[in-house]
C-alpha atoms as a PDB file:
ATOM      1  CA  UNK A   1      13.182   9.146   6.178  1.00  0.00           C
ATOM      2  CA  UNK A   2      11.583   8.492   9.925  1.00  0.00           C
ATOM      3  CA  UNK A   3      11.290   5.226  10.891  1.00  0.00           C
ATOM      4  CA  UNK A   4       7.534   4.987  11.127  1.00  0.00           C
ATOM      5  CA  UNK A   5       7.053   6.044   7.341  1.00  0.00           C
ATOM      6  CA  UNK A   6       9.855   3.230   6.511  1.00  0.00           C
ATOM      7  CA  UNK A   7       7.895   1.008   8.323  1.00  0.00           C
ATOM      8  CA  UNK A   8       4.456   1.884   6.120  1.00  0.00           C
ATOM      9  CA  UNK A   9       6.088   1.901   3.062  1.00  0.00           C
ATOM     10  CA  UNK A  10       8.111  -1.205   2.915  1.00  0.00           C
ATOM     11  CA  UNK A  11       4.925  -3.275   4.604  1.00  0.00           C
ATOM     12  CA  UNK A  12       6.437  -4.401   7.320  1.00  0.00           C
ATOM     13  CA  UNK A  13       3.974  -2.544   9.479  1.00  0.00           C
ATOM     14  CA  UNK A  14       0.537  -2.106   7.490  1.00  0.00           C
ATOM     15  CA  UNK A  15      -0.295   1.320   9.074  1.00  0.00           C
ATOM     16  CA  UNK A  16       1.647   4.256  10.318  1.00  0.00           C
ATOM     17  CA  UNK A  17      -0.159   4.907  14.249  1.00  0.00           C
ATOM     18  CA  UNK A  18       0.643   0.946  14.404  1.00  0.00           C
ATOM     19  CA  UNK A  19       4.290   1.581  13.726  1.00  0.00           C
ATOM     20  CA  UNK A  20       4.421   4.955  15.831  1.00  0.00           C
ATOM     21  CA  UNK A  21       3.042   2.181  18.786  1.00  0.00           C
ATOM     22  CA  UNK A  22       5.432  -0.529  18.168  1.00  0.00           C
ATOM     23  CA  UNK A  23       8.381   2.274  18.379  1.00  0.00           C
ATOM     24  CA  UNK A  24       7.020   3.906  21.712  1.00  0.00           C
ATOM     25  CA  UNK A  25       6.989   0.562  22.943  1.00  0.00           C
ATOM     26  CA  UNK A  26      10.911   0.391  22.790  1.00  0.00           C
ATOM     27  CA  UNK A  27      10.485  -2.719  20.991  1.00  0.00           C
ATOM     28  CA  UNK A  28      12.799  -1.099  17.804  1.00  0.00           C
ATOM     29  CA  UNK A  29      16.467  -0.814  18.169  1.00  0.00           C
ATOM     30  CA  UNK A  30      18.248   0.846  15.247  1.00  0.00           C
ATOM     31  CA  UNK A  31      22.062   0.493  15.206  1.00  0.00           C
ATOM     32  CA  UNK A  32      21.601  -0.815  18.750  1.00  0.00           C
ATOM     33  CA  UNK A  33      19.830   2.667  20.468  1.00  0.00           C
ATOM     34  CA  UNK A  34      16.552   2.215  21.173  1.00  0.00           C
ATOM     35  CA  UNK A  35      14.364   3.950  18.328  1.00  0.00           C
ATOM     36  CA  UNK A  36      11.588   6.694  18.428  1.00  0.00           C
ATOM     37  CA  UNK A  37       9.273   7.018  15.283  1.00  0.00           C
ATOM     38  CA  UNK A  38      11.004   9.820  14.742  1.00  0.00           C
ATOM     39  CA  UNK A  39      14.633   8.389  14.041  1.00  0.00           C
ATOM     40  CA  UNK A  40      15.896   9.253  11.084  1.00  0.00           C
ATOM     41  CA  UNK A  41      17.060   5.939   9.325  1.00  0.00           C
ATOM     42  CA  UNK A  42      19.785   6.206   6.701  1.00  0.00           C
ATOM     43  CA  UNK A  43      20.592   3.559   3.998  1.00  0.00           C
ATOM     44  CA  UNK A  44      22.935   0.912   5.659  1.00  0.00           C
ATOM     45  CA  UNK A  45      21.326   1.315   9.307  1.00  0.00           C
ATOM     46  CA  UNK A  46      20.689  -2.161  11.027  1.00  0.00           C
ATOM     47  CA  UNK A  47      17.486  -2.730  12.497  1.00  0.00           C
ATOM     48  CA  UNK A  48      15.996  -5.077  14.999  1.00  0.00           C
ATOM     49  CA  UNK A  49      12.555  -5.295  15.503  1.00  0.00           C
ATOM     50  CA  UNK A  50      10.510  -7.696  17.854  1.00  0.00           C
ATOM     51  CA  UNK A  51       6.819  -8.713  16.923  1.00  0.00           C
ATOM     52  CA  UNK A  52       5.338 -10.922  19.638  1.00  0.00           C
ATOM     53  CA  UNK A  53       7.129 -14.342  19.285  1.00  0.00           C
ATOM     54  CA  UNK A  54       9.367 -13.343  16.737  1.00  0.00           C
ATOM     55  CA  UNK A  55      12.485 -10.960  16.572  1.00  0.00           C
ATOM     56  CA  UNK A  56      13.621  -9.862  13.029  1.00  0.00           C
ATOM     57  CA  UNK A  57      16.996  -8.170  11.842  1.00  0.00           C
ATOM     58  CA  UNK A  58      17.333  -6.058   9.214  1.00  0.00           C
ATOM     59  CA  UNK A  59      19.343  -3.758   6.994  1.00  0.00           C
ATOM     60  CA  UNK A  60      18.007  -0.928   4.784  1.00  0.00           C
ATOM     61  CA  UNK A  61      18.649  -1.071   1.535  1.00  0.00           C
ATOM     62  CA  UNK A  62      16.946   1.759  -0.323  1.00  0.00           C
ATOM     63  CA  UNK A  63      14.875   4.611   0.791  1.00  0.00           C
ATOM     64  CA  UNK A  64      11.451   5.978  -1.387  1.00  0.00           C
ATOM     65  CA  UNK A  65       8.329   8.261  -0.489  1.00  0.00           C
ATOM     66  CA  UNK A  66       6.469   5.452  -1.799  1.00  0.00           C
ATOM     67  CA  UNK A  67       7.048   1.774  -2.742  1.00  0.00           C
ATOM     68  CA  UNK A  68       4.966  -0.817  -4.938  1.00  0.00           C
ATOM     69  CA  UNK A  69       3.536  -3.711  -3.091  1.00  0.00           C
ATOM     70  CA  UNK A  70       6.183  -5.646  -5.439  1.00  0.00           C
ATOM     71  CA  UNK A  71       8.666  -3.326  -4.937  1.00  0.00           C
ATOM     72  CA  UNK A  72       8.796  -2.793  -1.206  1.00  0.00           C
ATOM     73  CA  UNK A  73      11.028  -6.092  -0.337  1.00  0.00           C
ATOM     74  CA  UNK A  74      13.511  -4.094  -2.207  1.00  0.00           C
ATOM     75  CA  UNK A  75      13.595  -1.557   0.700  1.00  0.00           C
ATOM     76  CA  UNK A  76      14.940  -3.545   3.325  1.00  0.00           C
ATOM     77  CA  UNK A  77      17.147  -7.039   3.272  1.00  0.00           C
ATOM     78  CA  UNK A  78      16.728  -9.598   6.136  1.00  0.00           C
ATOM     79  CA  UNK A  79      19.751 -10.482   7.904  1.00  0.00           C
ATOM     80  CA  UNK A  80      17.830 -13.161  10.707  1.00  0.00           C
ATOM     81  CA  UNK A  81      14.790 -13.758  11.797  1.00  0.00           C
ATOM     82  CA  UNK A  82      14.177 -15.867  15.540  1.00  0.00           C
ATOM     83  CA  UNK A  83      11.155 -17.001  17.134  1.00  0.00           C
ATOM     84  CA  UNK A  84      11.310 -16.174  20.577  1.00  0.00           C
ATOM     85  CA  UNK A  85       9.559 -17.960  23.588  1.00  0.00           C
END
């Protein structure tokens, strides 16, 4: 599944062109490369992602076309989460 779609369907990005941004950035490693929207992520791949202040780790857990709102924590686990200043 490319990244940008994971990013939509687990909510931790609320719309795709905002995730597509975010990755052209270079502000999403995955597996510790820098990632394109395009990467193709793989169940097991670590990612880090940083949002502003804050920098988040995690590890995906399942992949789906399309997720519940209750169901889309499932997707992904969180390994850390830092504030950064």
């Amino acid at each position: 599944m490319r990244l940008d779609k994971f990013l939509k369907v687990s909510r931790l990005i609320k719309r795709r062109t905002l995730a597509k941004e975010v990755a052209g950035q270079g502000r999403i490693t995955v597996n510790g490369n820098p990632a394109k929207a395009s990467t193709v992520l793989s169940v097991g791949d670590e990612m880090v992602i940083r949002f502003g202040q804050k920098v988040m780790t995690l590890k995906v857990t399942s992949l789906t076309e399309a997720a519940k709102k209750d169901d889309a924590d499932n997707l992904y686990k969180v390994i850390s989460e830092e504030k950064v200043n």
